[in-house]
Protein backbone atom coordinates (compact mmCIF):
# COMPACT_ATOMS: atom_id res chain seq x y z
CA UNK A 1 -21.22 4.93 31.93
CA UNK A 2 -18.67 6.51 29.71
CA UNK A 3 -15.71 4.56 31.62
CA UNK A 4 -16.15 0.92 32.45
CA UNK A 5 -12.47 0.82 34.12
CA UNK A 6 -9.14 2.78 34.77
CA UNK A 7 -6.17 0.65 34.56
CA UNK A 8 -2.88 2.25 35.55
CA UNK A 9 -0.43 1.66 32.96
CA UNK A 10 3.35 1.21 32.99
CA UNK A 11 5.08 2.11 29.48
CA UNK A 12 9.35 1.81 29.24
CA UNK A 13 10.40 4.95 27.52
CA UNK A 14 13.66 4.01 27.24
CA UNK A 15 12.74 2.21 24.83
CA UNK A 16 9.50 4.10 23.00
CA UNK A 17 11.61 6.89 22.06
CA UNK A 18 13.83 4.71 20.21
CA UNK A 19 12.48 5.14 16.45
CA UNK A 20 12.76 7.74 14.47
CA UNK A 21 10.63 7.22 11.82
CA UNK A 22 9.13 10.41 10.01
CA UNK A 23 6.65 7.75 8.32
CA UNK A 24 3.05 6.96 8.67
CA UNK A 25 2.54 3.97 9.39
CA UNK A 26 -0.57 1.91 7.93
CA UNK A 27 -2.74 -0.53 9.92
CA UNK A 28 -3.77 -3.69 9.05
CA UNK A 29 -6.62 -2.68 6.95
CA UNK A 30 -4.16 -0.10 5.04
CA UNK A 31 -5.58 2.82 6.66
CA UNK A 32 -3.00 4.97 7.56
CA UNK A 33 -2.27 5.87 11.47
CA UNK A 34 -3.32 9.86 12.46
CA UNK A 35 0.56 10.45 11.67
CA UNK A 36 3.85 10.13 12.19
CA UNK A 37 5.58 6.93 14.32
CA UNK A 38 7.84 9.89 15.98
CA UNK A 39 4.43 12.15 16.63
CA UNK A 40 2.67 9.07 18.09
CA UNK A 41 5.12 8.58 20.35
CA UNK A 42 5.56 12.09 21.27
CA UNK A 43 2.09 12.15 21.69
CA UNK A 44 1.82 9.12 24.40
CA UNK A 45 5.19 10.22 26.43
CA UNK A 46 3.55 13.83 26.64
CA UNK A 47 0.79 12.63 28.78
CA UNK A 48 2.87 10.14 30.93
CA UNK A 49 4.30 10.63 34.23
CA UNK A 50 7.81 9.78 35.28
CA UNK A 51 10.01 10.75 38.03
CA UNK A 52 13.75 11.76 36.75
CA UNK A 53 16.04 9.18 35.75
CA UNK A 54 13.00 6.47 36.25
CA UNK A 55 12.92 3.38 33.81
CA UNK A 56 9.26 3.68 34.25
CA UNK A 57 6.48 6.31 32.81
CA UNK A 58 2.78 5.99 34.46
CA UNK A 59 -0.33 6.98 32.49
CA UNK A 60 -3.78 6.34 33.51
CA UNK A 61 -6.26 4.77 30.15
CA UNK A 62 -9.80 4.05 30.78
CA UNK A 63 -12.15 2.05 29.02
CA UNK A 64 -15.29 1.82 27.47
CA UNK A 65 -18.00 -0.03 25.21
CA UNK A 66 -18.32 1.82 22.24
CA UNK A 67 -21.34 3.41 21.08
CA UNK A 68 -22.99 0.07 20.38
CA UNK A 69 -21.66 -1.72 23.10
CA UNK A 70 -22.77 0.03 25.62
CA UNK A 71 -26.15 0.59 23.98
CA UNK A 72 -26.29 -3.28 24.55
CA UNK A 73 -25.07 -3.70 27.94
CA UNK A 74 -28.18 -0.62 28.97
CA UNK A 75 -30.59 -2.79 27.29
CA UNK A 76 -29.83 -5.92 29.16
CA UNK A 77 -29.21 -7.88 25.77
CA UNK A 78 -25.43 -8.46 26.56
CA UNK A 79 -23.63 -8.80 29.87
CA UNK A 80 -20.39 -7.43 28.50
CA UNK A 81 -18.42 -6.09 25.46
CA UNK A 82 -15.27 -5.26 23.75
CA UNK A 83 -13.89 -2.72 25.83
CA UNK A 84 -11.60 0.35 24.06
CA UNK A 85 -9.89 3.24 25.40
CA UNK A 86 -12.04 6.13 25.37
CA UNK A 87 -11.44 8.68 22.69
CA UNK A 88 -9.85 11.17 24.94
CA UNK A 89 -6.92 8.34 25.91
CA UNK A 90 -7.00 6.80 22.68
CA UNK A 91 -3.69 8.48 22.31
CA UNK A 92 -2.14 7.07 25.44
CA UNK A 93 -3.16 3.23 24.35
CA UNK A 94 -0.12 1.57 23.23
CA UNK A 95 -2.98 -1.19 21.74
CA UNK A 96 -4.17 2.16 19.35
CA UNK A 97 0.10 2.16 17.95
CA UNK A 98 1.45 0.08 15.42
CA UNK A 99 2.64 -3.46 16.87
CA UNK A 100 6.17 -2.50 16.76
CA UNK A 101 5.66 0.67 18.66
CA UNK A 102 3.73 -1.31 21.15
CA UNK A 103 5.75 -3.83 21.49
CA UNK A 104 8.44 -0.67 22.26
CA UNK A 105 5.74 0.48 25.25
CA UNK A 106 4.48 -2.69 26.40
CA UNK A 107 7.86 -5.13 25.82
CA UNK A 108 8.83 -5.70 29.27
CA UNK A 109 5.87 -7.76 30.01
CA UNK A 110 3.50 -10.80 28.74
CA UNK A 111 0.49 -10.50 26.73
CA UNK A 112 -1.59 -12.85 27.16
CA UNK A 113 -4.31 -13.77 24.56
CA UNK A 114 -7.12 -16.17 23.81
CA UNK A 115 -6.68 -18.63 20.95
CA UNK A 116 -9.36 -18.27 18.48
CA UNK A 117 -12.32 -17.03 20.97
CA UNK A 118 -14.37 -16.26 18.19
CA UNK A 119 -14.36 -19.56 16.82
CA UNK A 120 -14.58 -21.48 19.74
CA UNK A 121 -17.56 -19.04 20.31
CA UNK A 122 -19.19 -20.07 17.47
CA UNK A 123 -19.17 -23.82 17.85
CA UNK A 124 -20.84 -22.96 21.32
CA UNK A 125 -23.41 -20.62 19.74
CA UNK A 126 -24.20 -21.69 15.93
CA UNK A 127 -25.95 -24.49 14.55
CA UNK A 128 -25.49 -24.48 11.15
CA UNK A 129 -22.34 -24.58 9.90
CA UNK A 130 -20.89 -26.70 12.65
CA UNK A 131 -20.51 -29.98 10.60
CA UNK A 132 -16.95 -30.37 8.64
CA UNK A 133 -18.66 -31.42 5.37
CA UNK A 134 -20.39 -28.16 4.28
CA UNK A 135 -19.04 -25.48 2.63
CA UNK A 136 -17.11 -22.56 3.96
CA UNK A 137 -19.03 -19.50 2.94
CA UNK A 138 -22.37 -20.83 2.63
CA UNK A 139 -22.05 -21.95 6.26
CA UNK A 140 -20.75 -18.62 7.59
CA UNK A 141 -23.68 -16.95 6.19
CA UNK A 142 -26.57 -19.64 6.95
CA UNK A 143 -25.08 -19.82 10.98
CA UNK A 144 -24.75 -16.05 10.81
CA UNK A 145 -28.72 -15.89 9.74
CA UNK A 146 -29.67 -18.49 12.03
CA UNK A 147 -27.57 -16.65 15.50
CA UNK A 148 -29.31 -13.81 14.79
CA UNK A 149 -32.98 -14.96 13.89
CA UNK A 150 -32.14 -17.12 17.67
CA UNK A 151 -31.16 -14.32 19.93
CA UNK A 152 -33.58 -12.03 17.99
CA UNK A 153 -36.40 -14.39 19.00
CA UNK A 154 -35.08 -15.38 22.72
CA UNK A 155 -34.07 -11.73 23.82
CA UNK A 156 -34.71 -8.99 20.87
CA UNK A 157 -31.60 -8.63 20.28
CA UNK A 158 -31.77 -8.37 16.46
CA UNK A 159 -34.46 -5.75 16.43
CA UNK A 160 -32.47 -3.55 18.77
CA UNK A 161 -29.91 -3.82 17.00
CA UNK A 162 -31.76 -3.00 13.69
CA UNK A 163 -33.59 0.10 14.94
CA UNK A 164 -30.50 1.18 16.51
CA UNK A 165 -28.43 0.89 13.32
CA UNK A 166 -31.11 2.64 11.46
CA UNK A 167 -30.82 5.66 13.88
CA UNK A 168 -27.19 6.13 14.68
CA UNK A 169 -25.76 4.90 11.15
CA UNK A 170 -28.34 4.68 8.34
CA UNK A 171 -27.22 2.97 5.30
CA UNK A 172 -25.74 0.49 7.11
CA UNK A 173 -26.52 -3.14 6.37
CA UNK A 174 -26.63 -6.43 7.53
CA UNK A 175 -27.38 -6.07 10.88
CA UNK A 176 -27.45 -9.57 11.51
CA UNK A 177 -23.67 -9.60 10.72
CA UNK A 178 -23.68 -6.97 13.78
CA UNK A 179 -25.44 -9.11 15.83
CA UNK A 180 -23.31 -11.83 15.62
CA UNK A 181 -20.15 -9.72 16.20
CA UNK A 182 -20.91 -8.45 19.52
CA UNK A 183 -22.59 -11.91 20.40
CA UNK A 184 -19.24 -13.19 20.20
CA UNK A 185 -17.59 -10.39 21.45
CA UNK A 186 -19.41 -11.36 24.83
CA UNK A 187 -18.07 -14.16 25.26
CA UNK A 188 -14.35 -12.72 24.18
CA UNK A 189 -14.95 -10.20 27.16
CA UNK A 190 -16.40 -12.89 29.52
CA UNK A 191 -12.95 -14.44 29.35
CA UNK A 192 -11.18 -11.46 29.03
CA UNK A 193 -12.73 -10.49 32.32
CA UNK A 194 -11.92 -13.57 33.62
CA UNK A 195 -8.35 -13.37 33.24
CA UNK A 196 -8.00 -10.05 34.47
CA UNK A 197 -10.03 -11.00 38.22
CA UNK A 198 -7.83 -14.36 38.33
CA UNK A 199 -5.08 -12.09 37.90
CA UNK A 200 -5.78 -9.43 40.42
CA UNK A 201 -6.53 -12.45 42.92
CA UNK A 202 -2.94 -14.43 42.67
CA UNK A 203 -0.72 -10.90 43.21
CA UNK A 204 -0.17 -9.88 39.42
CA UNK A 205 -0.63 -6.68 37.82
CA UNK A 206 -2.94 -6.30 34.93
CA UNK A 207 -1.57 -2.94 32.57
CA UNK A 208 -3.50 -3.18 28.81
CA UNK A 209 -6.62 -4.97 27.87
CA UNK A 210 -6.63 -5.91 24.35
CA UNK A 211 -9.97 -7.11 22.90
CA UNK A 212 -9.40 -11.07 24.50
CA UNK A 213 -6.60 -10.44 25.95
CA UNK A 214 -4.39 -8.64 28.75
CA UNK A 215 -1.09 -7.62 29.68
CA UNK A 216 0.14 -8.47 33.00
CA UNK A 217 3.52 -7.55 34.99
CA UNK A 218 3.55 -11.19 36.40
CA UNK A 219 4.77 -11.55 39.97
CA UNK A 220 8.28 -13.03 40.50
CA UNK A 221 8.84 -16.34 40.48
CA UNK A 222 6.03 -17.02 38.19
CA UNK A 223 6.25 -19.05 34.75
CA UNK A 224 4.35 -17.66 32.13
CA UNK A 225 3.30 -20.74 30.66
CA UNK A 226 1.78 -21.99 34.17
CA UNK A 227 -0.13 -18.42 34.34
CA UNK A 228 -1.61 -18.90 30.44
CA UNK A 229 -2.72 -22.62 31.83
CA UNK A 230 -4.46 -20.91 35.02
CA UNK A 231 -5.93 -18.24 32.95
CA UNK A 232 -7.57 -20.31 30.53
CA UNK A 233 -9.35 -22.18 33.90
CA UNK A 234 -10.75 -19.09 34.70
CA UNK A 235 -11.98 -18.44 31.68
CA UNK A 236 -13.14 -21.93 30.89
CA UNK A 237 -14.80 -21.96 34.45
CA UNK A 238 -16.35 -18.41 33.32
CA UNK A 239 -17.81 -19.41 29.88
CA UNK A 240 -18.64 -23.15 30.51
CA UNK A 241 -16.60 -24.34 27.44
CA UNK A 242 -12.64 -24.81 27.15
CA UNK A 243 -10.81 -22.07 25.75
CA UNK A 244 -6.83 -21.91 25.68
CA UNK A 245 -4.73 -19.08 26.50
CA UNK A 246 -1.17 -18.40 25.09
CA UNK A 247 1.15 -16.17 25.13
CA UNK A 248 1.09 -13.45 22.36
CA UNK A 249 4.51 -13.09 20.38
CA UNK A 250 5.66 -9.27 21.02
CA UNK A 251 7.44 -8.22 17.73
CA UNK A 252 9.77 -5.01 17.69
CA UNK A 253 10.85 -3.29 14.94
CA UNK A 254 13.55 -4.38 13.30
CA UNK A 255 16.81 -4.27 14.61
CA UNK A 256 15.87 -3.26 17.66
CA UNK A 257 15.92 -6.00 20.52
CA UNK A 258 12.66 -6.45 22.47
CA UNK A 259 12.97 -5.12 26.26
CA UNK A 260 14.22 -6.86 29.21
CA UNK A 261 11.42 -8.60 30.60
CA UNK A 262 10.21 -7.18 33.76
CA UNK A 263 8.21 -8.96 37.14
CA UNK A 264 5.41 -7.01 39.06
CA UNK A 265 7.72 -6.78 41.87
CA UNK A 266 10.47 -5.04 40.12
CA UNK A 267 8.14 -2.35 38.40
CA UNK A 268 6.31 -2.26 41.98
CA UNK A 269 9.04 -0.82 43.98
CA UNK A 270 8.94 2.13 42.11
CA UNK A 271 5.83 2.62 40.33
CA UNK A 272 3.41 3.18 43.38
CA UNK A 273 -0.38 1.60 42.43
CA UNK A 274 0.54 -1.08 39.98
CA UNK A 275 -1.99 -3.29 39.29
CA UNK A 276 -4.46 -0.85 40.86
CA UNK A 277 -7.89 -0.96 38.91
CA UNK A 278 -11.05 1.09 38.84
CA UNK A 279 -14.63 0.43 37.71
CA UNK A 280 -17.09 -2.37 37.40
CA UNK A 281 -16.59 -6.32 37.58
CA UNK A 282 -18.79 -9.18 37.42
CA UNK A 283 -19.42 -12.97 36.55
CA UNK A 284 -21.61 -13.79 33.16
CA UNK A 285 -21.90 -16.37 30.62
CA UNK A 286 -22.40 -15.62 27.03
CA UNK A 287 -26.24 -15.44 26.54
CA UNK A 288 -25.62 -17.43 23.01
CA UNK A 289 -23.77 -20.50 24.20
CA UNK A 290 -25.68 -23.50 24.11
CA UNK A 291 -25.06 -24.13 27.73
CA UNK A 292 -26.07 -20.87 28.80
């Protein structure tokens, strides 16, 4: 299906519409955004709803696997995947802004995120390369090799993935580099997954998903540090190995003070559906991990 989930999101305009900026901004790769800071913005508050004089704006973003991902999930070769905003609400994805412009959105609440999942999910899944002695880059490319000759003898995975390559982007190489992306990637969205159903169960509300992690409009009362500890049970409980949550430093632009922190309760009162989510759930363990 196109859309895996629709997540009701609560943005703080108040706050978005503070820069100004008539500058592209570049992402972490250097590529430039698809324009200006002030027409991103303009852009995401154009499809949000708000009542007048509100603190709040509502839009709706739902989610997907990606070409690939999806093709995966069909097949039966992974359980889950990296989930992204589809292209239509691409625009109205504060995790598609800049981090500052995010952080403008998406300030009033926690973010919390998995520390190094795809590490961790490589000391579950890969044998070579595990051992402190060996060197760095020969290691990353012999465990690379020998995850994808593994799953592409226990499921097929590597030969799916090579015909499918081959058909939807020729030219492109190294599909066992693929293969090992979205094998990990699993296991991100396991936890990911994770978080967001221990969430939904213990009265928070769940706004953003972001790759392996979530925001969340906690509940009052509730210490973020406690709900990062609970979170990584589920997840731990969900993959079979331990992996840590923390929460994610939000960084505004400069000058400009990061928004008052907000509880679920607060936002709840006026923002009817908070929390509300739509689409499919489930309970998996990476196929890869060496418990699994």
């Amino acid at each position: 299906a196109f859309s895996t989930l629709k997540i009701r999101l609560v943005l703080s305009p108040a706050e978005t519409t503070r820069p100004e900026a008539n500058v592209v901004p570049v992402d972490k790769h250097g590529v430039p955004y698809l324009g200006t800071e002030r027409e991103m913005i303009q852009k995401l508050l154009g499809r949000a709803s708000r009542q007048a004089g509100a603190r709040w704006a509502t839009v709706v973003v739902r989610y997907w696997y990606g070409h690939m991902g999806a093709a995966l999930v069909d097949a039966g070769l992974v359980s889950t995947s990296r989930e992204y905003a589809v292209p239509p609400d691409r625009d109205v994805d504060p995790f598609a802004l800049p981090r500052r412009l995010r952080t403008l959105a998406l300030g009033p609440f926690h973010d919390f995120d998995d520390a190094a999942a795809h590490p961790r999910a490589r000391v579950q899944m890969v044998g070579p390369g595990s051992g402190v002695t060996k060197q760095f880059l020969q290691a990353q490319a012999e465990g690379t090799l020998w995850l994808s000759n593994s799953l592409g003898e226990r499921t097929g995975m590597t030969r799916f993935v090579t015909d499918w390559l081959a058909h939807h982007k020729p030219g492109k190489g190294h599909p066992e580099r693929t293969v090992k992306s979205f094998a990990f990637q699993e296991a991100e969205s396991i936890s990911r997954r994770a978080k967001v159903c221990w969430a939904a169960r213990n009265g928070h509300a769940v706004l953003s998903l972001q790759h392996d992690g979530i925001v969340v409009a906690v509940k009052r009362g509730s210490d973020a540090g406690d709900v990062a500890e609970q979170m990584a049970g589920a997840s731990e409980e969900a993959l079979g190995y331990r992996q840590p949550c923390e929460l994610k430093d939000q960084e505004p632009p400069s000058g400009v003070a990061r928004p008052q922190l907000a509880t679920r309760d607060e936002v709840g009162r006026v923002v009817p559906g908070l929390g509300e989510m739509e689409g499919s759930g489930g309970r998996a363990r990476p196929r890869g991990t060496a418990r699994g």
